[in-house]
Protein backbone atom coordinates (compact mmCIF):
# COMPACT_ATOMS: atom_id res chain seq x y z
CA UNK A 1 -24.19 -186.03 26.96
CA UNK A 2 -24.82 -182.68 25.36
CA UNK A 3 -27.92 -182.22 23.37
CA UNK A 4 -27.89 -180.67 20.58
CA UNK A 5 -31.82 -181.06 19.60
CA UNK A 6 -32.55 -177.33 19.39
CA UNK A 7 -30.55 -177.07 16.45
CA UNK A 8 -32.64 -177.66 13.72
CA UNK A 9 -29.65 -178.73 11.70
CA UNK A 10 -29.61 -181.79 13.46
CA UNK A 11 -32.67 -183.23 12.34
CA UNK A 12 -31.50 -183.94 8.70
CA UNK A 13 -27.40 -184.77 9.64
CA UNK A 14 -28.16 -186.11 13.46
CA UNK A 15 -24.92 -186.44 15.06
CA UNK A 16 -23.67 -189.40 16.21
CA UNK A 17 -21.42 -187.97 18.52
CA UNK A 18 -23.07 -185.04 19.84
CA UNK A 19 -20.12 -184.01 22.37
CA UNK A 20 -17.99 -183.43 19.42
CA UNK A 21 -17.65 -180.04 16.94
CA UNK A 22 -20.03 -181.15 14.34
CA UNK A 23 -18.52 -179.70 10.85
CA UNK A 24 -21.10 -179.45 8.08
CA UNK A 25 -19.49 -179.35 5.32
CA UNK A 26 -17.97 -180.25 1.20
CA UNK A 27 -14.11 -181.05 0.16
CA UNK A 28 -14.14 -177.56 -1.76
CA UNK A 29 -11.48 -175.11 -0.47
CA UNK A 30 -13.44 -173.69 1.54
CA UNK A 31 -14.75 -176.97 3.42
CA UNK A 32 -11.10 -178.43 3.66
CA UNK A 33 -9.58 -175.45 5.40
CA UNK A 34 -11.83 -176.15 8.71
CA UNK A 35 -10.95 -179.98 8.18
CA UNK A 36 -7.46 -179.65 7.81
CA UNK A 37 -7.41 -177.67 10.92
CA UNK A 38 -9.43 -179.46 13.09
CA UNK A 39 -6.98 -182.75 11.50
CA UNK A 40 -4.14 -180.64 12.98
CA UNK A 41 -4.99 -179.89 15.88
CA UNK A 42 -6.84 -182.82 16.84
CA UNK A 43 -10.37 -181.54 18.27
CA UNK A 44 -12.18 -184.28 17.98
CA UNK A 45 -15.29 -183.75 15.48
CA UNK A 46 -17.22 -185.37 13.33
CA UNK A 47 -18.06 -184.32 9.69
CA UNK A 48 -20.90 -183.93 8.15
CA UNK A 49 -21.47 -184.07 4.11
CA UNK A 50 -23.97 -181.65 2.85
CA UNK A 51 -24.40 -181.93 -0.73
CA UNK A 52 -24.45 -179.21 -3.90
CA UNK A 53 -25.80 -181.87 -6.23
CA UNK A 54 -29.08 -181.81 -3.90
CA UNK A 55 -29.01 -178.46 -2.51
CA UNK A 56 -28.64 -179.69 0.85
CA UNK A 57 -27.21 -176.35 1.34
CA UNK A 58 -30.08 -174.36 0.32
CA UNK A 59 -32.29 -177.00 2.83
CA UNK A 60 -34.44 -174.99 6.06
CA UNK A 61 -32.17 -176.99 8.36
CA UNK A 62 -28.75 -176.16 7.07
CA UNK A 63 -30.25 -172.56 6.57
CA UNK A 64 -31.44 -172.55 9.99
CA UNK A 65 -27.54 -172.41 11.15
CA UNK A 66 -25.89 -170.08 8.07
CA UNK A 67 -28.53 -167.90 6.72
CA UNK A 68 -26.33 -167.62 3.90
CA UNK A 69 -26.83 -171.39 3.08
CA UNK A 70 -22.47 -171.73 2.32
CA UNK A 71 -20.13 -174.42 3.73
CA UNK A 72 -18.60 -175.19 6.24
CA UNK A 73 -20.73 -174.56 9.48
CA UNK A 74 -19.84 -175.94 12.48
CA UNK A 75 -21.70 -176.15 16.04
CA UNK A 76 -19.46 -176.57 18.89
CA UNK A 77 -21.50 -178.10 21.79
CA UNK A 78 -18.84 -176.60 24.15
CA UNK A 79 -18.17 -173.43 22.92
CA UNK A 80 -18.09 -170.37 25.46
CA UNK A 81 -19.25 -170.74 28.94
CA UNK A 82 -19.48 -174.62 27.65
CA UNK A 83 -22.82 -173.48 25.73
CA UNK A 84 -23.08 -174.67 22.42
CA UNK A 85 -21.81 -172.06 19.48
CA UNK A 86 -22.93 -172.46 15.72
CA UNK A 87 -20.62 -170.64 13.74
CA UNK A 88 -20.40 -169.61 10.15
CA UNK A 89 -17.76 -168.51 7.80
CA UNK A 90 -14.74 -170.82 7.04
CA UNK A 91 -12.41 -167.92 7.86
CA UNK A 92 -13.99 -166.99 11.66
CA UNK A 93 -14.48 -170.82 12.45
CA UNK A 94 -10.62 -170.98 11.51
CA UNK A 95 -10.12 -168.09 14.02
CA UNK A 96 -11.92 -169.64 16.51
CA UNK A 97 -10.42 -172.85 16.19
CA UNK A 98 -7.42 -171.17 16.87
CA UNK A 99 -7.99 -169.82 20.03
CA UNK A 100 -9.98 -172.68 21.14
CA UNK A 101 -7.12 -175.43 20.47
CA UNK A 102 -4.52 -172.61 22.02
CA UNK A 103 -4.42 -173.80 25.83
CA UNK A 104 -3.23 -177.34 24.75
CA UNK A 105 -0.84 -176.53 22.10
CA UNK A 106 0.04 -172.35 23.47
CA UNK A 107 -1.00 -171.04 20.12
CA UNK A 108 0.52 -173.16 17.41
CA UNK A 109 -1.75 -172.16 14.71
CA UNK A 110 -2.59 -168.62 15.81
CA UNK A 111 -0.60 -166.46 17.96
CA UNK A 112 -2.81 -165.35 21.14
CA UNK A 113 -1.59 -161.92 21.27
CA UNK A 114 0.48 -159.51 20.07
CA UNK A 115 1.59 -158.05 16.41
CA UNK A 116 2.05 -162.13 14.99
CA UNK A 117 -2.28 -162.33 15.68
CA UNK A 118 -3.10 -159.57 13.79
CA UNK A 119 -0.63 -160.54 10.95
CA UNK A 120 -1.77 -163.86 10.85
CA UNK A 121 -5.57 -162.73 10.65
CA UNK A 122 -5.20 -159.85 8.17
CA UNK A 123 -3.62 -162.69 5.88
CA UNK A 124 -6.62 -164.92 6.06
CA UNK A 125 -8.54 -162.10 5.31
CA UNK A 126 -6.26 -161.56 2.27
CA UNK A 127 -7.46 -164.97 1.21
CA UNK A 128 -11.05 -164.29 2.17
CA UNK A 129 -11.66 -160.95 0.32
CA UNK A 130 -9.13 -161.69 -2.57
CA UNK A 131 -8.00 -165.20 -3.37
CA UNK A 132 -10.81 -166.88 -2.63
CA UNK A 133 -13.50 -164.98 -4.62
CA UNK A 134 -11.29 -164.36 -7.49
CA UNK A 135 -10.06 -167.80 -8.06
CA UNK A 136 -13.50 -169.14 -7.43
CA UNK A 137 -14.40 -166.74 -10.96
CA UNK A 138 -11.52 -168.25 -12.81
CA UNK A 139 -12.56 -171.50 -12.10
CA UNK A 140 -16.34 -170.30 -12.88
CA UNK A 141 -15.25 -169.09 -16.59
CA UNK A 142 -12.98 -171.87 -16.83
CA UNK A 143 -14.43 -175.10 -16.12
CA UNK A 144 -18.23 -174.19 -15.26
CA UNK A 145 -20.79 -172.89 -17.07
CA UNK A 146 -18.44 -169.70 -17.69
CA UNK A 147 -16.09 -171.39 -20.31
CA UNK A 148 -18.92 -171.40 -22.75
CA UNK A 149 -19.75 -167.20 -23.03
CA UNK A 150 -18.20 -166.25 -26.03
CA UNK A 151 -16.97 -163.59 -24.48
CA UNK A 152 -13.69 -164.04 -23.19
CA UNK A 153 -12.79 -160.56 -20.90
CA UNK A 154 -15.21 -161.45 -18.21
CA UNK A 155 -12.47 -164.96 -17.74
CA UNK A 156 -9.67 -162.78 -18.52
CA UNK A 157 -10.32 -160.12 -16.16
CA UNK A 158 -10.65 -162.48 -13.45
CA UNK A 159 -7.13 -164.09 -14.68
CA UNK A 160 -5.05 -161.08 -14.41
CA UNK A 161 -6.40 -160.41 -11.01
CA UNK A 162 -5.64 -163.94 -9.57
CA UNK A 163 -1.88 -163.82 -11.26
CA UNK A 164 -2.08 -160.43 -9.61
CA UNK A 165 -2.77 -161.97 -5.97
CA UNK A 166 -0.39 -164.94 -6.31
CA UNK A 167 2.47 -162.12 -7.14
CA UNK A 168 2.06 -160.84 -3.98
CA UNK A 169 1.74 -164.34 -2.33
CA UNK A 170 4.72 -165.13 -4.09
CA UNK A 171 6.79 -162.32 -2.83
CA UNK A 172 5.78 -162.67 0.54
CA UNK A 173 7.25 -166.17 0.90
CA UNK A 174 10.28 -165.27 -0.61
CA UNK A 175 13.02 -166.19 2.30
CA UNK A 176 10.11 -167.63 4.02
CA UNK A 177 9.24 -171.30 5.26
CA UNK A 178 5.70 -170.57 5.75
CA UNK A 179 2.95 -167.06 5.40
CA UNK A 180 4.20 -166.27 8.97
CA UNK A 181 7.52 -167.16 8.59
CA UNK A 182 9.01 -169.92 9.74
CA UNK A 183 5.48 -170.75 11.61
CA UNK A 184 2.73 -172.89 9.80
CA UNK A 185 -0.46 -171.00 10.96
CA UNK A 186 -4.51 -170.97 9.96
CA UNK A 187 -3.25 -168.24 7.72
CA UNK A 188 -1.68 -171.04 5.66
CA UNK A 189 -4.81 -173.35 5.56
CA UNK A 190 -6.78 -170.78 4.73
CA UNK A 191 -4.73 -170.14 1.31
CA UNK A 192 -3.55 -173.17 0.38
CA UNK A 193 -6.56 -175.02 -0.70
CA UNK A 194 -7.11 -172.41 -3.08
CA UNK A 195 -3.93 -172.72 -4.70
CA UNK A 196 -3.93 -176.34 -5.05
CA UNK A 197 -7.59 -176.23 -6.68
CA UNK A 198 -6.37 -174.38 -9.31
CA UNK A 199 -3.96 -176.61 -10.02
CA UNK A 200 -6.13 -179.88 -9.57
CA UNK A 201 -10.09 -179.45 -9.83
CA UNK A 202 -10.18 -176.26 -12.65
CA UNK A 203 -7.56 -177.14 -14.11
CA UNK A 204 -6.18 -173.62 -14.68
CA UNK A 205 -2.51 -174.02 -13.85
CA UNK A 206 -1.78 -173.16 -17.34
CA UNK A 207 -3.70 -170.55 -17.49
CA UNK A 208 -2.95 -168.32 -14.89
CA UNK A 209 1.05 -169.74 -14.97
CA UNK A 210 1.05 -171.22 -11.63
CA UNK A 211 3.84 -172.81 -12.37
CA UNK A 212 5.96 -169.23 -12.96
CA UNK A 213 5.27 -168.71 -9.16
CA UNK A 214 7.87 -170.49 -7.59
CA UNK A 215 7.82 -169.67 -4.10
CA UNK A 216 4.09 -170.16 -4.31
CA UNK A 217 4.74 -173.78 -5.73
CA UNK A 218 7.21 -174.32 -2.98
CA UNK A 219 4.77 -174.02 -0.09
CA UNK A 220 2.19 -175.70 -1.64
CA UNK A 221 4.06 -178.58 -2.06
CA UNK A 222 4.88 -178.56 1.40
CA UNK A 223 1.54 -178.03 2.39
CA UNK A 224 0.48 -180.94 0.44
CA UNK A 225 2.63 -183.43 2.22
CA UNK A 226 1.21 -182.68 5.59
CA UNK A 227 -0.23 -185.69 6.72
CA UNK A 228 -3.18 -183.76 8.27
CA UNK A 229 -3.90 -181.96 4.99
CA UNK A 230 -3.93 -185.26 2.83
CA UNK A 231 -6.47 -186.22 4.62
CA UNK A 232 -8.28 -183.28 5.29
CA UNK A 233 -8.88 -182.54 1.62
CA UNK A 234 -11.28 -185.75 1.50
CA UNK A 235 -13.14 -184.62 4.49
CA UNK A 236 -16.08 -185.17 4.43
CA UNK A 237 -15.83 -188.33 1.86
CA UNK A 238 -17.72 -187.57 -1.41
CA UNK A 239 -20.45 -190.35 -2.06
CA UNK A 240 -19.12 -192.80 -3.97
């Protein structure tokens, strides 16, 4: 049985199943992309709900493991060397994940070498350092506290530049099943989520004209009926 004690984390969210990846974690895009992936490849985990409307994230425990007190965070009590790895940052844990789940399943999600890997990584990074941030500000200035500044070119700004990044999603899938091709990959789970919270939580399909991106559209409704993603977008279950 691995402990997992010097963690401080685990004091507030002790783990039930310490031998498993323990995911800390919200269902906001950036929570369900390391859900959906460990869903599809079938690590076992087990999730752990840390919740905005108490600052659980801004708590000395979760701190204690990402210093920048975001979701997700995940230890893995057999990371490297079978130590246990805390890691941070919904786009590396994806990466890792990758590589970790690659000598069952010989790289399904990310290639293990060559041109594909780097491909595949520089277009989660396009979601990191583009999509997500400015999709997170349209949905700031649209259904947050944002909507109500009088002052509409903050919102717009932040508009143009997300119609601006899913034209050049859009023309990459053209002629294409999937970001890679014809291969689903952690580059796809990493986007995705974003896409679909436009259209769902903000409610800004309409505004940005989601719906004029049709190769966007295309994907994301196959993404959606991935059995792995419908039920990592719930993971971990909100209170009810």
């Amino acid at each position: 049985m691995t402990d997992l004690k010097a963690f401080p984390i685990t004091r507030k969210w002790p783990p039930q199943y310490p031998d498993r990846i323990q995911l800390y974690s919200l269902p906001t895009p950036n929570g369900v992309k390391v859900a959906i992936m460990l869903e599809e490849t079938g690590l076992e985990y087990e999730p752990h709900l840390v919740r905005f409307d108490a600052n659980e994230q801004l708590s000395p425990e979760f701190s204690s493991l990402n210093p920048n007190s975001k979701i997700p965070a995940i230890i893995d009590p057999h990371g490297p060397g079978d130590a246990p790895l805390p890691l941070f940052e919904s786009g590396a844990i994806l990466i890792y994940l990758g590589d970790k789940a690659a000598d069952g399943q010989a790289g399904r999600f990310l290639p293990q070498s060559g041109a594909a890997r780097y491909e595949t990584i520089q277009w989660v990074m396009f979601q990191m350092g583009g999509i997500g941030p400015m999709f997170g500000q349209v949905g700031f200035f649209h259904k947050f506290a944002g909507k109500d500044y009088e002052d509409k070119r903050p919102r717009d700004r932040y508009v143009a530049e997300a119609k601006r990044l899913l034209g050049v999603l859009d023309r990459r899938l053209a002629g294409r099943a999937w970001v890679m091709g014809e291969t689903y990959s952690i580059a796809d789970m990493a986007i995705f989520p974003w896409v679909n919270v436009l259209n769902t939580f903000y409610g800004a399909s309409d505004l940005v004209g989601l719906q004029d991106f049709k190769e966007v559209m295309r994907v994301l409704e196959t993404f959606l009926a991935r059995p792995a993603v419908a039920r990592g977008l719930n993971i971990p279950a909100r209170p009810t």
